[in-house]
N, C-alpha and C. Protein backbone atom coordinates (compact mmCIF):
# COMPACT_ATOMS: atom_id res chain seq x y z
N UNK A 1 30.14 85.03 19.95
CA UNK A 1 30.55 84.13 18.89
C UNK A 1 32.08 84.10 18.77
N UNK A 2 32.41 85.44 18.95
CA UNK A 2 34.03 85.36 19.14
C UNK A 2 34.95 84.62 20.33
N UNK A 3 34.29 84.18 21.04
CA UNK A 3 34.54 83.29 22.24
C UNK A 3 34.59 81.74 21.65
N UNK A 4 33.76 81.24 20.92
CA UNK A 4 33.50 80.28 20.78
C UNK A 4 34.15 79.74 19.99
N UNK A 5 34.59 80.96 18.87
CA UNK A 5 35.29 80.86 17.92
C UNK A 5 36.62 80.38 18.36
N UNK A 6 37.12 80.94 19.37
CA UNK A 6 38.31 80.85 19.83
C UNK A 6 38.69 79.76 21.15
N UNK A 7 37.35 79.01 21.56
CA UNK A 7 37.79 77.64 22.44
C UNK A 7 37.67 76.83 21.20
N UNK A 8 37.19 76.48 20.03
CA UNK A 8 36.80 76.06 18.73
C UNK A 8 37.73 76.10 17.89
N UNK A 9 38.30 76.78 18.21
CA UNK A 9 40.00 76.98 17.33
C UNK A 9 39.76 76.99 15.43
N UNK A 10 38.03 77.53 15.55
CA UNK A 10 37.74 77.51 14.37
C UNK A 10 38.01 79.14 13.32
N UNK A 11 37.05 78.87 12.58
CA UNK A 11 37.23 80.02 11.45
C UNK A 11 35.76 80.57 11.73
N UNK A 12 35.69 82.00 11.38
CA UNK A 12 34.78 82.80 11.43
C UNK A 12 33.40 81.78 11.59
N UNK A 13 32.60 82.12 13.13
CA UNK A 13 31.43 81.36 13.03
C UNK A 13 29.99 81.79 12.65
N UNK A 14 29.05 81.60 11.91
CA UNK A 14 27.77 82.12 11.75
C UNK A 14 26.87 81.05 11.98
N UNK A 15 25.64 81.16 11.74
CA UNK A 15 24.21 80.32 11.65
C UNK A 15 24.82 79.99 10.20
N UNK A 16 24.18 78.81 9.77
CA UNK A 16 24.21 78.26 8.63
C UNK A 16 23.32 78.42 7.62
N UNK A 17 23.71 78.94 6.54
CA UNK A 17 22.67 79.20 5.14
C UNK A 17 21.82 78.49 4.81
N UNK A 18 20.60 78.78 4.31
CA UNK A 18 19.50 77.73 4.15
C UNK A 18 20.40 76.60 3.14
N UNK A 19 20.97 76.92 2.52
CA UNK A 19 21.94 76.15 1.36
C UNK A 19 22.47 75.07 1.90
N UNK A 20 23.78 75.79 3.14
CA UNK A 20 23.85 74.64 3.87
C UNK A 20 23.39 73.38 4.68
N UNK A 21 22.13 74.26 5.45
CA UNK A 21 21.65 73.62 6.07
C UNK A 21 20.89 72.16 4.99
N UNK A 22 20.27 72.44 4.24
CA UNK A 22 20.25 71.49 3.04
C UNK A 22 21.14 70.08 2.51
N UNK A 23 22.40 71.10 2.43
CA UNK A 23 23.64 70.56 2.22
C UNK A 23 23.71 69.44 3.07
N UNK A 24 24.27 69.73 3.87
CA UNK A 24 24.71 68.61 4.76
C UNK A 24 23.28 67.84 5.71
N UNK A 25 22.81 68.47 5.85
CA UNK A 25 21.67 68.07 6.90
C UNK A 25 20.11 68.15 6.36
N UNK A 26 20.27 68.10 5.03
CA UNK A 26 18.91 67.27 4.05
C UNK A 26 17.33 68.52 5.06
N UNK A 27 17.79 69.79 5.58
CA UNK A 27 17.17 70.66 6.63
C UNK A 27 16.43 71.81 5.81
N UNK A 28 15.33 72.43 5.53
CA UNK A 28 14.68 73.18 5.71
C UNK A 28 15.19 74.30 6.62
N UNK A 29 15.02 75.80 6.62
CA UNK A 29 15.23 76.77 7.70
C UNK A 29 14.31 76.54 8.82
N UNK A 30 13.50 76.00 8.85
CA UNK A 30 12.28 75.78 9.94
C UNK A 30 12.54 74.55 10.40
N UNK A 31 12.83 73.79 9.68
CA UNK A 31 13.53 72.35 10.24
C UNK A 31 14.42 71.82 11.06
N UNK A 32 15.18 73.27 11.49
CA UNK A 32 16.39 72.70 11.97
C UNK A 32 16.18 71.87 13.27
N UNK A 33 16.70 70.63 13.79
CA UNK A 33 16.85 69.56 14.77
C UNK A 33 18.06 68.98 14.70
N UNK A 34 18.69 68.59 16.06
CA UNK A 34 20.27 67.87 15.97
C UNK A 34 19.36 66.81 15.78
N UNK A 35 17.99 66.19 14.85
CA UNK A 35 18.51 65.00 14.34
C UNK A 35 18.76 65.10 13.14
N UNK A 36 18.76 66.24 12.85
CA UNK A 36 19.29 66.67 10.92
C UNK A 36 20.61 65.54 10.94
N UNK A 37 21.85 65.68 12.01
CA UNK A 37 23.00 64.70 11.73
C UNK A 37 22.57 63.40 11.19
N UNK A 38 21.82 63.11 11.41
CA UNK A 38 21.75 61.34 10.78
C UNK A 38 21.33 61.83 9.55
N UNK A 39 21.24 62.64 8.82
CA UNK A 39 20.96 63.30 7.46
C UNK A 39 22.56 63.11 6.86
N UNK A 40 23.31 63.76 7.82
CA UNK A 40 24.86 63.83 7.19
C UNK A 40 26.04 62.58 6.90
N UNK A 41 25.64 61.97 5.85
CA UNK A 41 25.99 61.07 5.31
C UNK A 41 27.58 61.27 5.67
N UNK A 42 28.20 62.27 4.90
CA UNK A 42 29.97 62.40 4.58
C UNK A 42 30.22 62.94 6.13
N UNK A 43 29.69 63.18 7.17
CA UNK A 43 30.14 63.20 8.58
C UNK A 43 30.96 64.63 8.69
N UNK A 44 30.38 65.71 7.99
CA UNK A 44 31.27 67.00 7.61
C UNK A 44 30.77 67.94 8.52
N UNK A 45 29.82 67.29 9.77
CA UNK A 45 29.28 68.47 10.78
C UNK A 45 29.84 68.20 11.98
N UNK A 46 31.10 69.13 12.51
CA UNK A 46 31.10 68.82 14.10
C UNK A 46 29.80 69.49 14.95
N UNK A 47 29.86 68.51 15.64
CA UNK A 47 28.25 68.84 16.80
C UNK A 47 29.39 69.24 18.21
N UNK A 48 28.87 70.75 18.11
CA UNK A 48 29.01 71.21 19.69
C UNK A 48 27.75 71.55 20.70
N UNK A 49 28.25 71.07 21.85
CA UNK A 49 26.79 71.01 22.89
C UNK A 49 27.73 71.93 23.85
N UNK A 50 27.12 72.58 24.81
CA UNK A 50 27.47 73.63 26.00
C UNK A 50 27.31 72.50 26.92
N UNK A 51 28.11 72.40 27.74
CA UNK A 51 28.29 71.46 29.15
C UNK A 51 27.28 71.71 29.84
N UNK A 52 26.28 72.90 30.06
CA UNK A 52 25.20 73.13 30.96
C UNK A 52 24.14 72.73 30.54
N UNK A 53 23.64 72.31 29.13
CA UNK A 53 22.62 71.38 28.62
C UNK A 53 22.18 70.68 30.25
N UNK A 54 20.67 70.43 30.04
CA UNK A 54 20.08 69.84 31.48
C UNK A 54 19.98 68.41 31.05
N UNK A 55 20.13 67.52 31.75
CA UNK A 55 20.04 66.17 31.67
C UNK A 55 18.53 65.67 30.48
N UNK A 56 17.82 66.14 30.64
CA UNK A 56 16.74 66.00 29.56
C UNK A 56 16.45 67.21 28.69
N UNK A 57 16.74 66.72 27.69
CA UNK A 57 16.15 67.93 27.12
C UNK A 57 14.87 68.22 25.71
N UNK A 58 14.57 69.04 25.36
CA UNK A 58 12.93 68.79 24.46
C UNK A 58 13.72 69.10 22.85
N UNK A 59 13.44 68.56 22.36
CA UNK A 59 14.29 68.46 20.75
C UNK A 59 12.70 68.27 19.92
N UNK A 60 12.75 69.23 19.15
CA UNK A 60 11.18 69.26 17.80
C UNK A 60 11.62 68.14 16.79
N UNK A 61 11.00 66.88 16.52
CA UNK A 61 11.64 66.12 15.21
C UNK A 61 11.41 66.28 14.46
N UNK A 62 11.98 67.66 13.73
CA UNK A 62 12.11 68.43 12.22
C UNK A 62 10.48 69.18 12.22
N UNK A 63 9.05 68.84 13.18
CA UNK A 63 8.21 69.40 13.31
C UNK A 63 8.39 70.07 14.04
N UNK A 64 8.02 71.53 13.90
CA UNK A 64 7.73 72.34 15.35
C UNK A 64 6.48 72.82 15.66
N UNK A 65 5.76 71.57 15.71
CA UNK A 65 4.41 71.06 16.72
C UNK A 65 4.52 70.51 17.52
N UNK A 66 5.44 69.54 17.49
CA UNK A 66 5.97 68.31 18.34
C UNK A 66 6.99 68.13 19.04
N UNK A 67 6.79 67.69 20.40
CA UNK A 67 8.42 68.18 21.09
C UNK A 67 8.75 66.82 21.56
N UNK A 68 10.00 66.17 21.24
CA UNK A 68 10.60 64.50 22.20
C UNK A 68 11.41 65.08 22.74
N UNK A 69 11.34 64.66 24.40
CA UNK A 69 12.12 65.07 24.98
C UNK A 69 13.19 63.53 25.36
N UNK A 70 14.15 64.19 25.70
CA UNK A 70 15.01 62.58 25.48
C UNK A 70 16.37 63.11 26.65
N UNK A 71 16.82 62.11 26.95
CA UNK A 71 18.59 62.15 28.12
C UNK A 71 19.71 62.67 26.65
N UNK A 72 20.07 63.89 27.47
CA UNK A 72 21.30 64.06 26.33
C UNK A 72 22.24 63.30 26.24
N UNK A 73 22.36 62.51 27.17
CA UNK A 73 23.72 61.56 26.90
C UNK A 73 23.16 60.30 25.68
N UNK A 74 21.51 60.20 25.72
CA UNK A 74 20.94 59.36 24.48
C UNK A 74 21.35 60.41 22.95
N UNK A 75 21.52 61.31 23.04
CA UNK A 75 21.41 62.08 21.80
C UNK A 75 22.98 61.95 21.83
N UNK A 76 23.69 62.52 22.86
CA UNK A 76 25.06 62.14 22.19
C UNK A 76 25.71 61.29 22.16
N UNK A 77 25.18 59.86 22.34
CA UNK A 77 26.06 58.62 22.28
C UNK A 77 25.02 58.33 20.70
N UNK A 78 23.94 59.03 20.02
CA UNK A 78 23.34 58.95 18.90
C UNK A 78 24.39 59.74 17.78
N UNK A 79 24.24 60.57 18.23
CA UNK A 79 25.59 61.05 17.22
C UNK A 79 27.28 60.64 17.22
N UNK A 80 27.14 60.17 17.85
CA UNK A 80 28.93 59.41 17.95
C UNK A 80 28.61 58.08 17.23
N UNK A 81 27.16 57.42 17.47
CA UNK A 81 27.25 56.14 16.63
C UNK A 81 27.23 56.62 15.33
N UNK A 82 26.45 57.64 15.31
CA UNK A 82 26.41 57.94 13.79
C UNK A 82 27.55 58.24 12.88
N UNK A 83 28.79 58.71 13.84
CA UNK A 83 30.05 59.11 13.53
C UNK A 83 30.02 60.34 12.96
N UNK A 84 29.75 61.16 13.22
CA UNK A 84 29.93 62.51 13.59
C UNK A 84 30.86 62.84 14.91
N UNK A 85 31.88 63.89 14.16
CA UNK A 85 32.81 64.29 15.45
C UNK A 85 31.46 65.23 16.40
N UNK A 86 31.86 64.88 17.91
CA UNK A 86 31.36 65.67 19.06
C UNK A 86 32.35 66.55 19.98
N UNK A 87 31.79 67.45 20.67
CA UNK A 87 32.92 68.20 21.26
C UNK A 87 31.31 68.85 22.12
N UNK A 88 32.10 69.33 23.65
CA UNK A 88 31.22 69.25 24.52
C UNK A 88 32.02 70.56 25.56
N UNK A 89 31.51 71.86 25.39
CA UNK A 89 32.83 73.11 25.86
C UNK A 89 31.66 73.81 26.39
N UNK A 90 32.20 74.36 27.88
CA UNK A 90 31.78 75.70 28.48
C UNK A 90 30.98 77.04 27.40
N UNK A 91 30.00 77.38 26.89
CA UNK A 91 29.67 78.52 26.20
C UNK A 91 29.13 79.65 27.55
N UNK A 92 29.87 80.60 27.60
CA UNK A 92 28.90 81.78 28.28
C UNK A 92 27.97 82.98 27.20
């Protein structure tokens, strides 16, 4: 996390509080899905993806019974329309 923290040029990173997750992304703790962003109205979530993501990948829609699998470049040209900042970095 301290890696990430630091290509991220951010502030101390954790998992997000059920509070938050709420907050911004209208999410349940069991809920969590990057389609929570179209939840985030005020656009206050940067979305980071790891460059090694596989060209398709299986995303639960807020069920985790159910798996859509979809082209990540469909999910992230979904969140850029949505206007949410994206950022796309090496994680080891």
């Amino acid at each position: 996390m301290k890696d990430l923290q630091k290509q991220l040029q951010s502030r101390r990173l954790s998992f997000a509080s059920e509070e938050d997750l709420y907050k911004y992304m209208r999410l349940k703790a069991w809920e969590v899905t990057p389609f929570g962003i179209l939840n985030d109205n005020e656009l206050s979530v940067n979305v980071v993806f790891d460059n090694d993501l596989f060209e398709i990948i299986g995303i639960h829609p807020v069920r985790n019974d159910k798996t859509l699998f979809m082209k990540i470049n469909e999910l992230i040209r979904m969140i850029k329309e949505h206007g949410n900042s994206f950022e796309s970095i090496h994680i080891e």
